[in-house]
C-alpha atoms as a PDB file:
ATOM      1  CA  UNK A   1      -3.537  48.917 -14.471  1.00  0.00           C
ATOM      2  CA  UNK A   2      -4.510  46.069 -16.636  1.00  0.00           C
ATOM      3  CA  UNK A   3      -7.302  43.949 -15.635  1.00  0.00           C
ATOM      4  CA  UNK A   4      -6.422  40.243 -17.584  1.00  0.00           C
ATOM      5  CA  UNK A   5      -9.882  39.137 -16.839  1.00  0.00           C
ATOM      6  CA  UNK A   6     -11.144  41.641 -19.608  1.00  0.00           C
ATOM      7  CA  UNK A   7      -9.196  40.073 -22.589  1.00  0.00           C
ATOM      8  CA  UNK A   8     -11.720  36.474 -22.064  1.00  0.00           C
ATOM      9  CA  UNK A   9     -14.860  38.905 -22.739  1.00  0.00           C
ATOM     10  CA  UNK A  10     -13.692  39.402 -26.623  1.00  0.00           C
ATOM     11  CA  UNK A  11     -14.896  36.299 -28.658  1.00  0.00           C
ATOM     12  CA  UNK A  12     -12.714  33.467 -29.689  1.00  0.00           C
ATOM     13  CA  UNK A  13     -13.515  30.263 -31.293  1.00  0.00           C
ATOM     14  CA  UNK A  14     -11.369  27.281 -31.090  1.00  0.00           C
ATOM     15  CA  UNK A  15     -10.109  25.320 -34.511  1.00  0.00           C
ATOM     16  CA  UNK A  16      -7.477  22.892 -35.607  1.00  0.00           C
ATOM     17  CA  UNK A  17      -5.201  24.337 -37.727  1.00  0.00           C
ATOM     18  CA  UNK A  18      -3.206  21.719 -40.178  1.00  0.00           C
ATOM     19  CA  UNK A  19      -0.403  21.985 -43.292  1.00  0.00           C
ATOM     20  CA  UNK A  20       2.003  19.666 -44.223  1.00  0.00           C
ATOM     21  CA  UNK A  21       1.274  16.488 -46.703  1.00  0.00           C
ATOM     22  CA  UNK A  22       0.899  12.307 -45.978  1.00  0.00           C
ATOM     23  CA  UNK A  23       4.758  12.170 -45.097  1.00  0.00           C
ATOM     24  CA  UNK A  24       4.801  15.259 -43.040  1.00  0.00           C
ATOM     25  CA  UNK A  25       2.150  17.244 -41.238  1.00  0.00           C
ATOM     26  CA  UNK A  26       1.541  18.216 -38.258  1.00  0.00           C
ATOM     27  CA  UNK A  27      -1.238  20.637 -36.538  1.00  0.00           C
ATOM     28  CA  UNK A  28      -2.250  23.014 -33.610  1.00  0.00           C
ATOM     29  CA  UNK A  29      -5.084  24.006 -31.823  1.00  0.00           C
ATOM     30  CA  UNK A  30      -5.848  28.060 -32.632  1.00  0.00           C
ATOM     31  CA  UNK A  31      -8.102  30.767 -31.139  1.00  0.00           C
ATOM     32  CA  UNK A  32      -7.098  33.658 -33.149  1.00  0.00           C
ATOM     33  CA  UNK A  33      -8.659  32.942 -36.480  1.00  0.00           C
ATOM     34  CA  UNK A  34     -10.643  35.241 -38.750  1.00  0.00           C
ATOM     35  CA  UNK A  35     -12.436  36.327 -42.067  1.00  0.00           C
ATOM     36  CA  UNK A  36     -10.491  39.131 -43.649  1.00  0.00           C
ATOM     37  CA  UNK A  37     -11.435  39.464 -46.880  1.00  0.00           C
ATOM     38  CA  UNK A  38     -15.271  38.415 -48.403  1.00  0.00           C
ATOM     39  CA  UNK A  39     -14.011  38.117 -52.382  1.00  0.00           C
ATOM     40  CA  UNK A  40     -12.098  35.874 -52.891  1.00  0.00           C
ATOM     41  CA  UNK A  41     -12.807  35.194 -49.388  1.00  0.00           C
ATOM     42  CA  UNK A  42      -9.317  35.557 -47.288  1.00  0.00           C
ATOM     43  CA  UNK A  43      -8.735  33.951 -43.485  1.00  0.00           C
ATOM     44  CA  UNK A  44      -6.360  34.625 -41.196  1.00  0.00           C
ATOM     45  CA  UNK A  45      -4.898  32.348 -38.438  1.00  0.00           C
ATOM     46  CA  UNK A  46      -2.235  33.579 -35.448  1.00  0.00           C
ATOM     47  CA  UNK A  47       0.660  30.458 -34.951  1.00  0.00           C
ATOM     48  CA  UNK A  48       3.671  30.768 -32.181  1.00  0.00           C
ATOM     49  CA  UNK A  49       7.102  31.150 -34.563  1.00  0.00           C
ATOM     50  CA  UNK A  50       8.456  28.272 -32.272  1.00  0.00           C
ATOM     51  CA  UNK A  51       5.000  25.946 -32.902  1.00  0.00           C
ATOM     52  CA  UNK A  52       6.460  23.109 -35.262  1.00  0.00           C
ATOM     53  CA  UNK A  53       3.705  24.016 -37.630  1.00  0.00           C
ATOM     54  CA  UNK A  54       4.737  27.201 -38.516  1.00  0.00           C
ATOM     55  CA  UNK A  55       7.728  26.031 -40.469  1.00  0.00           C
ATOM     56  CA  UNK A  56       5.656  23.230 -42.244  1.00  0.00           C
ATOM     57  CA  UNK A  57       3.136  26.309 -43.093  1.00  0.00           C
ATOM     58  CA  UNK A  58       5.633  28.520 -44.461  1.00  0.00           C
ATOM     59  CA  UNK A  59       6.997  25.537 -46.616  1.00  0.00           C
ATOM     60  CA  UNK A  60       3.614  23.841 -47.810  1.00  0.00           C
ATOM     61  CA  UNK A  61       2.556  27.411 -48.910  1.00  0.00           C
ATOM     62  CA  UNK A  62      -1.050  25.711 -47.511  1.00  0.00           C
ATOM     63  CA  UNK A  63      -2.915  25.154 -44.584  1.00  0.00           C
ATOM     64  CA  UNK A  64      -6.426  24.039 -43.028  1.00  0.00           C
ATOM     65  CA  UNK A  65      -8.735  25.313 -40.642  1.00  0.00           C
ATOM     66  CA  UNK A  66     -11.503  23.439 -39.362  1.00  0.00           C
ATOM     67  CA  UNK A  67     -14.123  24.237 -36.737  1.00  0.00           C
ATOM     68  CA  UNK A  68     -14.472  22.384 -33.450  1.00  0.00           C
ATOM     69  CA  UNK A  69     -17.976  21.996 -31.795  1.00  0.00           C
ATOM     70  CA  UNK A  70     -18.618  21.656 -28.099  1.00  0.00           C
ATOM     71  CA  UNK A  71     -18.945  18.184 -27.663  1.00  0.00           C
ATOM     72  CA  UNK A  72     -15.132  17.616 -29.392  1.00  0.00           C
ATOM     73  CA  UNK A  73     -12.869  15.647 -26.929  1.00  0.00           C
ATOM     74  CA  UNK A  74     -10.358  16.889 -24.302  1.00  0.00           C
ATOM     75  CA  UNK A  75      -8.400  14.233 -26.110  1.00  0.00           C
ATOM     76  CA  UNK A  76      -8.320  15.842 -29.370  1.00  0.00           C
ATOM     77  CA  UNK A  77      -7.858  19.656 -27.812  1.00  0.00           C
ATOM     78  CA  UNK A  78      -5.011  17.896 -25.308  1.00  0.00           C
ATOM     79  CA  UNK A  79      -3.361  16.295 -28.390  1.00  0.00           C
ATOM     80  CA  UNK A  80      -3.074  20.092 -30.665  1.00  0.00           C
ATOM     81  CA  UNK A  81      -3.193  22.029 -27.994  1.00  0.00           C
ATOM     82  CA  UNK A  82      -0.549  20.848 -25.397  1.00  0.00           C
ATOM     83  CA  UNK A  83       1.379  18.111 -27.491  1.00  0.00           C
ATOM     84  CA  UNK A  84       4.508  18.847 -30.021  1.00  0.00           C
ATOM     85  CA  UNK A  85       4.800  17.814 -33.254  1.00  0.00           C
ATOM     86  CA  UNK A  86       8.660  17.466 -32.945  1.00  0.00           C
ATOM     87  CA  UNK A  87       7.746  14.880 -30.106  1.00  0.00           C
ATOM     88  CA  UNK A  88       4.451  12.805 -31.535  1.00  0.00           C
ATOM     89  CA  UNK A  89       3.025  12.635 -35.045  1.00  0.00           C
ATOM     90  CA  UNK A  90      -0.674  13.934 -34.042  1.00  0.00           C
ATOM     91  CA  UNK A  91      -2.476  13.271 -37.092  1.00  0.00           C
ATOM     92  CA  UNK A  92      -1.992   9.395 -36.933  1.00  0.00           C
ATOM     93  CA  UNK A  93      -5.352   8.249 -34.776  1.00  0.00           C
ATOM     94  CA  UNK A  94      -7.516  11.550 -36.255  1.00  0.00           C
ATOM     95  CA  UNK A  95      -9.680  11.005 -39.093  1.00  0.00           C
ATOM     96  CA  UNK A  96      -9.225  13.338 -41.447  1.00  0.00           C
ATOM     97  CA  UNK A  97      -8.858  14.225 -45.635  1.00  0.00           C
ATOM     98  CA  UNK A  98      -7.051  15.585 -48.486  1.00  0.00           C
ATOM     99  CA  UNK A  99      -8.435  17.714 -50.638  1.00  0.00           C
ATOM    100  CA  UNK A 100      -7.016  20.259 -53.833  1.00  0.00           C
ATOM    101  CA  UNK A 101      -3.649  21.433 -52.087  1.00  0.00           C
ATOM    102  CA  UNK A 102      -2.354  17.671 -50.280  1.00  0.00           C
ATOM    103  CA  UNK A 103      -2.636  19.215 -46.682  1.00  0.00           C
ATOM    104  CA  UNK A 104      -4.167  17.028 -43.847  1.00  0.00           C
ATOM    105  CA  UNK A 105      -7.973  18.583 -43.130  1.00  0.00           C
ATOM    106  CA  UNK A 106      -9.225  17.552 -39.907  1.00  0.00           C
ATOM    107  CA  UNK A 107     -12.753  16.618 -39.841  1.00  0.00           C
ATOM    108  CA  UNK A 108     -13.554  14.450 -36.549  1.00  0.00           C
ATOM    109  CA  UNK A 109     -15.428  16.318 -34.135  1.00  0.00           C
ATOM    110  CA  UNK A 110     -15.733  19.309 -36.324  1.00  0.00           C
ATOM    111  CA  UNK A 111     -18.196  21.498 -38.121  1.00  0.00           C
ATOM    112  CA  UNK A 112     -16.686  22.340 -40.863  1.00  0.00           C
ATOM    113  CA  UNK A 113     -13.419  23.143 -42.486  1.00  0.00           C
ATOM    114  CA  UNK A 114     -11.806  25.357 -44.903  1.00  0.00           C
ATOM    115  CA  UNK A 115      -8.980  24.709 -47.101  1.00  0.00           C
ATOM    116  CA  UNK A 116      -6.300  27.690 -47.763  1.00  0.00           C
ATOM    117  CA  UNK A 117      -3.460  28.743 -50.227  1.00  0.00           C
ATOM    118  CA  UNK A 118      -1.280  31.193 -47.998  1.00  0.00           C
ATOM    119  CA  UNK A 119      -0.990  34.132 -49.609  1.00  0.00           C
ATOM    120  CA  UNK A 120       0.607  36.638 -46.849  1.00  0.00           C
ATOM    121  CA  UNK A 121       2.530  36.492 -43.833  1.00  0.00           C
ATOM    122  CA  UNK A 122       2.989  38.891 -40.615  1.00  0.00           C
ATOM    123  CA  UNK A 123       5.597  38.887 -38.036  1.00  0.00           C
ATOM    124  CA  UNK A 124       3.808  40.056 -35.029  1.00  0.00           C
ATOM    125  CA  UNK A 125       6.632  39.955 -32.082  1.00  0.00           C
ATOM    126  CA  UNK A 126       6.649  36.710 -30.781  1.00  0.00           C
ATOM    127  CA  UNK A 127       3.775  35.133 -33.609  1.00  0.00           C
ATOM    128  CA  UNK A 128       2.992  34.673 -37.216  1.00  0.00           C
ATOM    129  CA  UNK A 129       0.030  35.821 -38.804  1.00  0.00           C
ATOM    130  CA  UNK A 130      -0.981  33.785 -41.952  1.00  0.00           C
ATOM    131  CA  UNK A 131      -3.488  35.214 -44.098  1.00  0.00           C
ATOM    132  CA  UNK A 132      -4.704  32.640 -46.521  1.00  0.00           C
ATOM    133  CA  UNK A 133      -7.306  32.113 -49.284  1.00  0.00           C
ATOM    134  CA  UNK A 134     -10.094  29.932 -49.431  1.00  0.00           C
ATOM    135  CA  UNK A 135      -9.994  27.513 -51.972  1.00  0.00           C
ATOM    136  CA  UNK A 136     -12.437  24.932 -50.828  1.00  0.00           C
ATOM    137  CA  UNK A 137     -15.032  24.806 -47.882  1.00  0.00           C
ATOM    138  CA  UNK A 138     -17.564  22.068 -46.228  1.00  0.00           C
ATOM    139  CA  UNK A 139     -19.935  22.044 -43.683  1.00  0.00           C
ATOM    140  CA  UNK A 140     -19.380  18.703 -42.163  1.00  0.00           C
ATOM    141  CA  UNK A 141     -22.165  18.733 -39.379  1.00  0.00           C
ATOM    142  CA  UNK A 142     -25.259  20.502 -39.050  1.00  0.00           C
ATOM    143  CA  UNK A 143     -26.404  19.346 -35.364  1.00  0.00           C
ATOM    144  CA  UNK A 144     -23.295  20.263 -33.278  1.00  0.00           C
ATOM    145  CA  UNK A 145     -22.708  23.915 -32.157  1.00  0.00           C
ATOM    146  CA  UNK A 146     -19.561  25.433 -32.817  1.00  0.00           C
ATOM    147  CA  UNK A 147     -17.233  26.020 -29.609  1.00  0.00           C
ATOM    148  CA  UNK A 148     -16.308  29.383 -28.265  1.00  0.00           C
ATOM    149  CA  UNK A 149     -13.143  29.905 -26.396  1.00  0.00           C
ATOM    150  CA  UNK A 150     -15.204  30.781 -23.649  1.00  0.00           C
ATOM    151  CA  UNK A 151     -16.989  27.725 -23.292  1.00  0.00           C
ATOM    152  CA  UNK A 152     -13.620  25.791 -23.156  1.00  0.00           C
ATOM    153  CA  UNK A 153     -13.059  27.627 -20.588  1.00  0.00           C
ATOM    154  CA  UNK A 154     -15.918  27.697 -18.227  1.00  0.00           C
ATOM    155  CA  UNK A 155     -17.365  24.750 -19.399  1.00  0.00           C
ATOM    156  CA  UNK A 156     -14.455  22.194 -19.783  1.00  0.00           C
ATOM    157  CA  UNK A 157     -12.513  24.469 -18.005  1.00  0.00           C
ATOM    158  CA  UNK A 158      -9.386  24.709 -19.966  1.00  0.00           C
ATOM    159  CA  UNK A 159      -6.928  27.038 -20.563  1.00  0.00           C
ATOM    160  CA  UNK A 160      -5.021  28.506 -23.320  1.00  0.00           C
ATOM    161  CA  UNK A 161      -1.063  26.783 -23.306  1.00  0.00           C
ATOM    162  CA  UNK A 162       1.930  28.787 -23.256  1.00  0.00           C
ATOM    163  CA  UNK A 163       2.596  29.466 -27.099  1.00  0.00           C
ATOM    164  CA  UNK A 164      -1.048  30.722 -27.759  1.00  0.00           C
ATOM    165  CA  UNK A 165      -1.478  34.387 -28.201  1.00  0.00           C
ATOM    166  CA  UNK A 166      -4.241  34.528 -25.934  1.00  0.00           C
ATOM    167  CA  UNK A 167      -2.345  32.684 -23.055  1.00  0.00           C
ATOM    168  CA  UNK A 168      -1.928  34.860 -19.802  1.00  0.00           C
ATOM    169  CA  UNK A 169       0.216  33.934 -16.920  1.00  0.00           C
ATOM    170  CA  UNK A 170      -2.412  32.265 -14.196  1.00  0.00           C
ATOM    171  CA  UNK A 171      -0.701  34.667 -11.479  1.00  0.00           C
ATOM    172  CA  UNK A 172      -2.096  37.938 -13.018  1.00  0.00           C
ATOM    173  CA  UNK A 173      -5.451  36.561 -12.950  1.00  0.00           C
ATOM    174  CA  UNK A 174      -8.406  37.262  -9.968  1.00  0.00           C
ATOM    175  CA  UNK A 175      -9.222  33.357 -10.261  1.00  0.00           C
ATOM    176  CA  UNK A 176     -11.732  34.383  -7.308  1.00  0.00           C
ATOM    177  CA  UNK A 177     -13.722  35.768  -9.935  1.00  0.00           C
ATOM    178  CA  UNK A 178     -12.637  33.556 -13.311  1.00  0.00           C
ATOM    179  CA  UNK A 179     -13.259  30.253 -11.514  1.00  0.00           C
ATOM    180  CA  UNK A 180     -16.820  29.846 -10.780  1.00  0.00           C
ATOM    181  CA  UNK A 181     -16.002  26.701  -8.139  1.00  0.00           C
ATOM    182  CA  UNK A 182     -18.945  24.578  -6.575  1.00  0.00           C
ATOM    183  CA  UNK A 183     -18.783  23.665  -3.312  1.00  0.00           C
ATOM    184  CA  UNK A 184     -18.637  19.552  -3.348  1.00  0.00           C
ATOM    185  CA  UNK A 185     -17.930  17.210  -0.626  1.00  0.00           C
ATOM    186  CA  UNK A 186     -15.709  15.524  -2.101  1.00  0.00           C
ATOM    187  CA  UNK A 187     -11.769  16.792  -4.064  1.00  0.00           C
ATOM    188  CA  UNK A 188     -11.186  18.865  -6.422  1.00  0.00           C
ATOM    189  CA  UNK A 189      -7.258  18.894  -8.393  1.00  0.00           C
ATOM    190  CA  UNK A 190      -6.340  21.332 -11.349  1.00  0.00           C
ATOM    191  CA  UNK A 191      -3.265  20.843 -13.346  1.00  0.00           C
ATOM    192  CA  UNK A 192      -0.697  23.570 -12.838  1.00  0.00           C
ATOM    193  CA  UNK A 193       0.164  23.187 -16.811  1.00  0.00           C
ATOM    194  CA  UNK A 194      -3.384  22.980 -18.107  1.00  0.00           C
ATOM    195  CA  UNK A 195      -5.770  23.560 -16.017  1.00  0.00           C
ATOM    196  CA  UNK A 196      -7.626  20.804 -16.266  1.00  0.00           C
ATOM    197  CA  UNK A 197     -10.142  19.639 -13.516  1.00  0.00           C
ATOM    198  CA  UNK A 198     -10.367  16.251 -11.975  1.00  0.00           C
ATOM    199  CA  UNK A 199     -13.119  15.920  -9.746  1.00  0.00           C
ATOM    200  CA  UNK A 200     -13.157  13.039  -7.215  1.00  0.00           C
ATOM    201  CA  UNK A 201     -17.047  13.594  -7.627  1.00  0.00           C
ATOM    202  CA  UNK A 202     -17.122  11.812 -11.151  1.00  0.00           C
ATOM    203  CA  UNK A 203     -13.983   9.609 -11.046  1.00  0.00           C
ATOM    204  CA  UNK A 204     -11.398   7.505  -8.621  1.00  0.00           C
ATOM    205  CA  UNK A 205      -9.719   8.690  -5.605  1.00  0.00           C
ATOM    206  CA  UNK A 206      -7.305  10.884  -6.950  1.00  0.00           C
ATOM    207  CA  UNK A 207      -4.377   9.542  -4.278  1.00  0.00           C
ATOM    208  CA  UNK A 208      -5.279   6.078  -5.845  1.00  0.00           C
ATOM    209  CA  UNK A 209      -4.324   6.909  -9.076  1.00  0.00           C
ATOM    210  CA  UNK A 210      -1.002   5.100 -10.330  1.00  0.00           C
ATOM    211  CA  UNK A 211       2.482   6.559 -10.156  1.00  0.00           C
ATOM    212  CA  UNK A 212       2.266   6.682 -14.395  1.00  0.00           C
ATOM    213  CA  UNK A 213      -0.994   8.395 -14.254  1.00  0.00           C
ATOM    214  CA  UNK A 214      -0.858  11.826 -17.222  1.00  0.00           C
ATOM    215  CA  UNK A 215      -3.170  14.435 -17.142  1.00  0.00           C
ATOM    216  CA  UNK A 216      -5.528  14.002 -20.132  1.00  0.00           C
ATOM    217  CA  UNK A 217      -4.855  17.048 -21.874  1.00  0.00           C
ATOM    218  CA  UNK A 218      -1.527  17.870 -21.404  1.00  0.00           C
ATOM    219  CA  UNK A 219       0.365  15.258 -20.555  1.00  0.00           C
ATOM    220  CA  UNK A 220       1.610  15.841 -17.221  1.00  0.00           C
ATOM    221  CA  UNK A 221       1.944  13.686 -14.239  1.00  0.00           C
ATOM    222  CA  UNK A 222       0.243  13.924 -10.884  1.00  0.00           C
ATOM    223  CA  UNK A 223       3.142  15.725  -9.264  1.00  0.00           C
ATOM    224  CA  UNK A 224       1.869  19.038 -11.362  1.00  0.00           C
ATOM    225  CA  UNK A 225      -1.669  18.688  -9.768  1.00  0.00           C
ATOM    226  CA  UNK A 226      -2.911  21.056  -6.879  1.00  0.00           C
ATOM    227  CA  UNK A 227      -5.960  20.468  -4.892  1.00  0.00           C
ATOM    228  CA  UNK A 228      -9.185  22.852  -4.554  1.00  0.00           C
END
């Protein structure tokens, strides 16, 4: 038996991982990232082989990783996270920098980044592991806290998309247990894609939202939304 509930008690965090240059670039929202190495001090990030950034990674022989904090908007997370490069170009309303290898470093509504020459990479069935050195690294801002996985998940209640290796088919899950649900007079709907929340308690009607209405993470229209 495999309880699925028991993989969101190990610790994520949640970054932006970029590569590419000013012409072409594109990013994606990651959860598997991690110090492997303290001198010269090595990271490794975990990327979908079908993500458009892998390609643009293995090519630009670079990439970025920068470090969300709790307050960052479902706008930015929906845009990485849910959004293709092949489809949008993601960087163009982000504020962000270039720094010693040309690659787009995200720094809005982060606290801090790290810049990395790829130096290894893993195929690991259906994902890439990059392992990459640090060549430069900021702190950006001191006040925010970082974001956990966790907290994107209870908090803003999100969930990881399909191409993340931490994503886990919402059937297998007990969401008796994983969704911690208040009892409200008024509706509740969660996107079938997403899992975003809209709460009738803090916005519109949702039945009086127009036809063209998207969910604001992933993208999807109101037809994918179930009520709670």
């Amino acid at each position: 038996m495999i309880d699925f509930n028991a993989f969101f008690k190990v610790s994520y965090g949640l970054y932006i991982v970029t590569s590419g240059n000013k012409e072409k670039n594109n990013g994606l929202i990651a959860n598997a990232a991690f110090q492997v190495t303290a001198e010269p001090a090595r990271f490794a990030v975990c990327c979908n082989k079908d993500n458009y950034s892998a390609g643009i990674i293995i090519d630009t022989k670079a990439f970025a990783l920068s470090v969300l904090h709790q307050n960052a908007s479902m706008d930015i997370i929906g845009t990485f996270g849910y959004k293709s490069g092949r489809d949008i170009s993601k960087l163009n309303n982000v504020k962000c920098i270039y720094d010693k290898t040309g690659v787009p470093i995200v720094i809005q509504d982060c606290v801090s980044y790290m810049e990395l020459e790829l130096e290894d990479t893993f195929e690991v069935g259906t994902h890439y592991i990059f392992i990459g050195k640090v060549i430069s690294a900021q702190v950006i801002d001191d006040e925010n806290t970082p974001i956990t996985y966790d907290f994107y998940r209870n908090v803003k209640r999100g969930f990881a998309p399909k191409n993340a290796p931490t994503y886990v088919d919402k059937s297998k899950i007990d969401t008796e247990t994983t969704e911690k649900k208040e009892i409200k007079e008024t509706k509740s709907y969660k996107c079938n894609v997403c899992g975003y929340i809209y709460s009738e308690s803090s916005e519109e009607d949702f039945e009086t939202l127009p036809d063209n209405w998207q969910c604001p993470i992933c993208g999807v229209s109101k037809e994918e939304f179930t009520i709670i």
